[in-house]
Protein backbone atom coordinates (compact mmCIF):
# COMPACT_ATOMS: atom_id res chain seq x y z
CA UNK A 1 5.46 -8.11 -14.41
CA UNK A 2 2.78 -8.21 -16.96
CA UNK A 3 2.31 -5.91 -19.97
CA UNK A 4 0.52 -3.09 -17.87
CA UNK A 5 2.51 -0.30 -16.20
CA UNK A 6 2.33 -0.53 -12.26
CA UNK A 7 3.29 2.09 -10.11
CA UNK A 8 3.69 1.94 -6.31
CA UNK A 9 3.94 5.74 -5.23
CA UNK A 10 3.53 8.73 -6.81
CA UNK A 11 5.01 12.02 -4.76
CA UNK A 12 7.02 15.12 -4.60
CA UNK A 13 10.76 13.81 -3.69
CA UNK A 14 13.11 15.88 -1.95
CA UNK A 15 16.46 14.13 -1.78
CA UNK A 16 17.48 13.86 -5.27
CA UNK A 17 20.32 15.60 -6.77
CA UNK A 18 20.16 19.16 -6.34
CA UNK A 19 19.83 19.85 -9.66
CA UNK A 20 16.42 17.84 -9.84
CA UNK A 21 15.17 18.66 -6.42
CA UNK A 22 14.99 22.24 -6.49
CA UNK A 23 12.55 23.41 -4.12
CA UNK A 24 9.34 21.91 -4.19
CA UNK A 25 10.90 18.31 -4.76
CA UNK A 26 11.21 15.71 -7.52
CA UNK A 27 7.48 14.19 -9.38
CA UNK A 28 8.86 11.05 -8.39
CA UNK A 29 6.80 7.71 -9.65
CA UNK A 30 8.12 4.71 -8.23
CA UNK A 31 7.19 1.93 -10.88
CA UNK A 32 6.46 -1.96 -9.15
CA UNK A 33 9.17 -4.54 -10.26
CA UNK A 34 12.26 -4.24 -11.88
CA UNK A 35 14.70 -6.38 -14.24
CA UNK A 36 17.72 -6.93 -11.33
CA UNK A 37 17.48 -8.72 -8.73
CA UNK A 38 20.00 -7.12 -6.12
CA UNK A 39 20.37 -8.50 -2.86
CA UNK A 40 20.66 -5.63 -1.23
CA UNK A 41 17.74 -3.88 -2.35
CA UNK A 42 16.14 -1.19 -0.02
CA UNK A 43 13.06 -1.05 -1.77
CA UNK A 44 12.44 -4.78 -1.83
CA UNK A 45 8.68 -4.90 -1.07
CA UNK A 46 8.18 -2.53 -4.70
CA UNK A 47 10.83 -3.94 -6.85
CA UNK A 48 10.17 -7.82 -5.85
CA UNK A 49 6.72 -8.42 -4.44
CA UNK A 50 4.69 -6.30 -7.73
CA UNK A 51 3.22 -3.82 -4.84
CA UNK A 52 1.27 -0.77 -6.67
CA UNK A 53 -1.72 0.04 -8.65
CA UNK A 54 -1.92 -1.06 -12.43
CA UNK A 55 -2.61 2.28 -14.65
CA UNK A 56 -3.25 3.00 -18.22
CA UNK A 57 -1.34 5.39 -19.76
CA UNK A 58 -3.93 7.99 -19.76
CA UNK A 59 -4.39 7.57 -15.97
CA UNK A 60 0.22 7.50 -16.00
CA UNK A 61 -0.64 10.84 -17.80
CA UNK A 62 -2.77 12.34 -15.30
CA UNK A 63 -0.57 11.65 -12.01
CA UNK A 64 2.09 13.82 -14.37
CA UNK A 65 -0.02 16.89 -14.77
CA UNK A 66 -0.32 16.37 -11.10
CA UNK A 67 2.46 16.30 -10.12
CA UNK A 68 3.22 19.53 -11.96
CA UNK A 69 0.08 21.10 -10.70
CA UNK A 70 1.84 20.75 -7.40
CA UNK A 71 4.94 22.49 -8.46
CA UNK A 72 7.44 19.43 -9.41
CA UNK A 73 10.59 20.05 -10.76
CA UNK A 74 10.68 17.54 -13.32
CA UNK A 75 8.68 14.18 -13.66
CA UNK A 76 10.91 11.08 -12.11
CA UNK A 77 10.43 7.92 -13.39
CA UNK A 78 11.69 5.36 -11.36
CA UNK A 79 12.52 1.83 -12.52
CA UNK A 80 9.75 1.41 -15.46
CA UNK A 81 12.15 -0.32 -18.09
CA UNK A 82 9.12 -3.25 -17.79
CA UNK A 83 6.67 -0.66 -18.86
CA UNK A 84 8.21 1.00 -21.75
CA UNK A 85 5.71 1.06 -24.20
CA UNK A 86 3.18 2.68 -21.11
CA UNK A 87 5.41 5.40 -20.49
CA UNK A 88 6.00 5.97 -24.01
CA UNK A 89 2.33 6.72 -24.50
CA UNK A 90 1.52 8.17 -21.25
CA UNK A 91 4.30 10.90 -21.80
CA UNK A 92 2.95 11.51 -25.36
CA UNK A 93 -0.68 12.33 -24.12
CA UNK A 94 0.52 14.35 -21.06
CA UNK A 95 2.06 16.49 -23.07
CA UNK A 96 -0.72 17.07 -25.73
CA UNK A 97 -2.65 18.20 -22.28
CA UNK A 98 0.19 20.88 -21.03
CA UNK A 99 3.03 18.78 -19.48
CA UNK A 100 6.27 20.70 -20.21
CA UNK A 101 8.84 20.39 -17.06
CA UNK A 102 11.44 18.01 -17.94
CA UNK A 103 10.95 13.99 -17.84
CA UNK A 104 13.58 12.19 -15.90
CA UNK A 105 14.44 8.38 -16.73
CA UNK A 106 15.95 6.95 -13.57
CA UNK A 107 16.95 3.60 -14.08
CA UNK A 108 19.46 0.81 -12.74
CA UNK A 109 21.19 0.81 -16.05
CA UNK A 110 20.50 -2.68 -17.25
CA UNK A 111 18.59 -1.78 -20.20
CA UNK A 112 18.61 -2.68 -23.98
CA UNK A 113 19.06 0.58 -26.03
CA UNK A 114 16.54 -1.22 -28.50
CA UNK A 115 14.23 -0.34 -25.88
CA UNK A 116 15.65 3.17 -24.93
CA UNK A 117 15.20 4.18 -28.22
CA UNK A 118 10.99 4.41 -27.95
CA UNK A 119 11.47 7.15 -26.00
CA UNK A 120 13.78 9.02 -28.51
CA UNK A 121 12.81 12.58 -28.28
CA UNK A 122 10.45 11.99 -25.24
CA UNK A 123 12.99 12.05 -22.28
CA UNK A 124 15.25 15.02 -21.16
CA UNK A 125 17.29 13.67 -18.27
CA UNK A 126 18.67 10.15 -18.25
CA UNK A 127 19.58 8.75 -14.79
CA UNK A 128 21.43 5.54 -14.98
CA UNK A 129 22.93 3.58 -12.37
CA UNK A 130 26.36 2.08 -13.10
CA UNK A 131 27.05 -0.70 -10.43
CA UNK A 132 29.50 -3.20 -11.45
CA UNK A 133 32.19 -3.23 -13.93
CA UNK A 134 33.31 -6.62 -12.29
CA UNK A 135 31.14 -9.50 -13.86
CA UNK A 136 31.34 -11.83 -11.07
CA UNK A 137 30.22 -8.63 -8.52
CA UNK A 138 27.50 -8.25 -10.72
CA UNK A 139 26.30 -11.96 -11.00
CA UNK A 140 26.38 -12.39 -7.06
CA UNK A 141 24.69 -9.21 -6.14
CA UNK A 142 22.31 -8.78 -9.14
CA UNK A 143 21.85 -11.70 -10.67
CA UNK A 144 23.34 -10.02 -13.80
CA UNK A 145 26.74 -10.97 -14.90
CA UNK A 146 26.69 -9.34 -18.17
CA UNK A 147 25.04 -5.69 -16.41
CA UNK A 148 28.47 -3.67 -17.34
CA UNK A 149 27.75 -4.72 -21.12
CA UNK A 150 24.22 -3.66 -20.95
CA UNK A 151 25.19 -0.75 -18.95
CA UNK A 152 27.78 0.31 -21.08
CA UNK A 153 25.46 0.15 -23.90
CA UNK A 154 22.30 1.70 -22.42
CA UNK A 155 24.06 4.94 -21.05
CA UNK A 156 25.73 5.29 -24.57
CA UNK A 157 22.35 5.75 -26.19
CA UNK A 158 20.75 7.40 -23.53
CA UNK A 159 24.03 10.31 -24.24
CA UNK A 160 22.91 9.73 -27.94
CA UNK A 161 19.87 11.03 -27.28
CA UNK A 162 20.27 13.54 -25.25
CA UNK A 163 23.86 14.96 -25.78
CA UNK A 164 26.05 17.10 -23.13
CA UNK A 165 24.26 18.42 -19.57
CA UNK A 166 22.17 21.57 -20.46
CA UNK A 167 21.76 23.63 -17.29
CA UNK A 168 18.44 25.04 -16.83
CA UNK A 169 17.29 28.57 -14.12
CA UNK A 170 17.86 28.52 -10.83
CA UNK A 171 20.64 25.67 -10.84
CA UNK A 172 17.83 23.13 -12.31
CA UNK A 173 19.04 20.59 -14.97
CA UNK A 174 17.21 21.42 -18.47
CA UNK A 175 18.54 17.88 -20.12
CA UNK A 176 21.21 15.29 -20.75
CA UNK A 177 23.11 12.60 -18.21
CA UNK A 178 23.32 11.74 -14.81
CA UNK A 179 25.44 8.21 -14.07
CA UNK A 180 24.95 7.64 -10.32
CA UNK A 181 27.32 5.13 -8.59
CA UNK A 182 26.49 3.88 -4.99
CA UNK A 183 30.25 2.55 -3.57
CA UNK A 184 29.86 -1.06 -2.06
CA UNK A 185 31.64 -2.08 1.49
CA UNK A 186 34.63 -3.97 -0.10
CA UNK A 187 34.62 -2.09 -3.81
CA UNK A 188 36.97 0.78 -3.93
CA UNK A 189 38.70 -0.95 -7.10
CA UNK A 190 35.43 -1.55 -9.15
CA UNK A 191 34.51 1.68 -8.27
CA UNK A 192 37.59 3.82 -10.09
CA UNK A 193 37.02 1.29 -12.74
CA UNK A 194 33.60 2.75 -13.23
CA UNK A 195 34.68 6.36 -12.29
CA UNK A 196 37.55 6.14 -15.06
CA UNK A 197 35.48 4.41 -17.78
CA UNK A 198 32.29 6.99 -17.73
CA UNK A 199 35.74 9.34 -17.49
CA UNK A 200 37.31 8.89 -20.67
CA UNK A 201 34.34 7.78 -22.32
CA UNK A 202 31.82 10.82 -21.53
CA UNK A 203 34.41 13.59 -19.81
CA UNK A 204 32.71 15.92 -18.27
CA UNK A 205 29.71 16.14 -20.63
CA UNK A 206 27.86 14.07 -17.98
CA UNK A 207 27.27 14.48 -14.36
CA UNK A 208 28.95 11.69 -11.84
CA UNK A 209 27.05 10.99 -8.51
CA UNK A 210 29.06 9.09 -5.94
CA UNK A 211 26.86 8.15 -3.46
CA UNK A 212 27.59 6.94 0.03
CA UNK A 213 24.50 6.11 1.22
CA UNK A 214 24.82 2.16 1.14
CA UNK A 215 23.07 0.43 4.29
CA UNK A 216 22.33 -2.79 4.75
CA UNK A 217 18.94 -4.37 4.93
CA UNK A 218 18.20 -7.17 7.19
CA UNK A 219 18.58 -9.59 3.98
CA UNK A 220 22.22 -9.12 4.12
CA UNK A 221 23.32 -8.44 7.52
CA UNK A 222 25.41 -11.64 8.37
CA UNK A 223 26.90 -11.18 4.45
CA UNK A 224 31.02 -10.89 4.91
CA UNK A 225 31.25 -7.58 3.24
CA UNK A 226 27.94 -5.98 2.33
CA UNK A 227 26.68 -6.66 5.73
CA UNK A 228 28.18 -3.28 6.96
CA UNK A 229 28.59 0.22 5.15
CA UNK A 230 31.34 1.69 3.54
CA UNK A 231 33.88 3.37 5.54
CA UNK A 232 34.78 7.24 5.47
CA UNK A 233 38.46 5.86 4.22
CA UNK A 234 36.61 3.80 1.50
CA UNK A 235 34.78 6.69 0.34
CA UNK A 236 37.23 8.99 0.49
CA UNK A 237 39.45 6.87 -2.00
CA UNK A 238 36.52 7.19 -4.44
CA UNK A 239 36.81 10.47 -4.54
CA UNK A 240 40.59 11.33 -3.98
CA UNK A 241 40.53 9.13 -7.33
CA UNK A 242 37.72 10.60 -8.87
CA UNK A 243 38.89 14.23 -9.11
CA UNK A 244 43.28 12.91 -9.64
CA UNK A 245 41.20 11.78 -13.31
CA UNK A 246 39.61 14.82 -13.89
CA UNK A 247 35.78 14.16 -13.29
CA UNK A 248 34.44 17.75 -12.34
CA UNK A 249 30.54 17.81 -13.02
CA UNK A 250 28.71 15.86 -10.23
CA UNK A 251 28.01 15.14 -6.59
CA UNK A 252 29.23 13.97 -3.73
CA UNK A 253 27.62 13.03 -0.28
CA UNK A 254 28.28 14.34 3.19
CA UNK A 255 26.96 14.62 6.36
CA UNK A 256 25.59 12.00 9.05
CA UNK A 257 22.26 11.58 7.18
CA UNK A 258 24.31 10.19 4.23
CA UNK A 259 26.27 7.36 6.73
CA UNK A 260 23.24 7.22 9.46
CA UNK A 261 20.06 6.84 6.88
CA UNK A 262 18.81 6.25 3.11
CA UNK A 263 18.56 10.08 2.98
CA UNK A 264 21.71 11.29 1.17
CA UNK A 265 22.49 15.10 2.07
CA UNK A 266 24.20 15.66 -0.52
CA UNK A 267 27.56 18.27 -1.19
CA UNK A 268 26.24 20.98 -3.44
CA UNK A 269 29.96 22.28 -4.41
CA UNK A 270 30.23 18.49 -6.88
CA UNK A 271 33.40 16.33 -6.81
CA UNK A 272 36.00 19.34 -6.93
CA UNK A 273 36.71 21.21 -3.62
């Protein structure tokens, strides 16, 4: 990607965590590129082809205001670790002109905090991925052997900046930390790695999303394990394990959209039933 933010869609999502979604949906911008290269993506044709519009940040700024104009909860920035410095700015001016629901970093994790730290002060929510904690997991499906260092590193600024989950009205999320984990077919142990390290690292200052919703794309559909999904059993390991160590803030998904689709439905009630 070149200097110049790019952004492929701009829109009101609704299938976020509930306590970004509210009702009238997430200002979701969906940035072109990104900085892993999984082989299961399911947004391929934005994250590896450079789809999307360049902007300047005053033009990032405007699709904000927007975005709030049309009731977002929150402005969701998808992937734009290539576009730092853009987003930095753009943020800066939408606020001069009257931005003020929170700014959501959504991210795959693999980040340098160097970087995280230009947008000290400007971001309320931080939403990480954490996918591996097994190096050689991460180096054949992301091309990133060394993502749990970065990882490890990236979320622990992005808490640094932000501190504990404040809860906002209506069940909305006012600021701090969101570490969403999608379980891989064949993964239960990496997972409860993961589960147990944002555990005793974090507690439960931070929300944990376990997500179910893995599906294969067409790219990997002959691959020995991530050519299917996860089983119910796998899942349910995941999150017999996740509440024996105590995690209580987060999410969970249920329901046929979560095993049938990319659409999670996800289980308001968090990890503890």
């Amino acid at each position: 990607m070149g200097a110049g933010a790019r952004a492929a869609k701009a829109y009101n999502h609704m299938w976020e965590e509930p306590v970004l979604t509210g009702s009238c949906g997430s200002g979701t911008v969906f940035f072109s590129g990104c900085n892993l290269r999984c082989i299961f993506c399911q947004n391929s044709g934005i994250s590896r082809t450079g789809f999307g519009e360049p902007l300047t940040p005053d033009r990032l700024a405007d699709i904000f205001l927007s975005l709030q104009e049309k009731k977002a909860s929150n402005i969701n920035l998808v992937t734009g670790v290539m576009f730092i410095p853009d987003i930095r700015d753009a943020i800066i001016i939408a606020r001069k002109n009257g931005l003020f629901v929170p700014v959501v970093y959504n991210s795959g994790g693999y980040e340098s905090p160097d970087a995280l730290k230009l947008l000290d002060g400007l971001i309320d929510i931080y939403m990480p991925d954490f996918k591996y904690m097994s190096e050689e997991a991460a180096g054949k499906y992301s091309a990133a052997p060394d993502y749990s260092t970065h990882a490890k590193a990236s979320i622990a600024e992005m808490f640094r900046q932000t501190g504990p989950v404040v809860p906002g009205e209506n069940g909305m999320m006012k600021k701090g930390l969101i570490v969403r984990h999608l379980v891989l077919p064949g993964l239960v142990k990496d997972s409860k790695k993961i589960l147990r390290y944002l555990h005793e690292t974090y507690g439960n200052d931070i929300y944990v999303s376990i997500m179910s919703q893995y599906t294969p794309v067409p790219s990997v559909k002959d691959h020995p394990l991530l050519g299917r999904k996860i089983t119910a059993e796998e899942y349910d390991r995941v999150l017999k394990f996740a509440e024996a160590i105590g995690i209580e803030n987060g999410f969970t998904q249920t329901g046929e959209a979560a095993e049938e689709s990319f659409i999670p439905s996800w289980d308001l009630d968090g990890i503890k039933q």
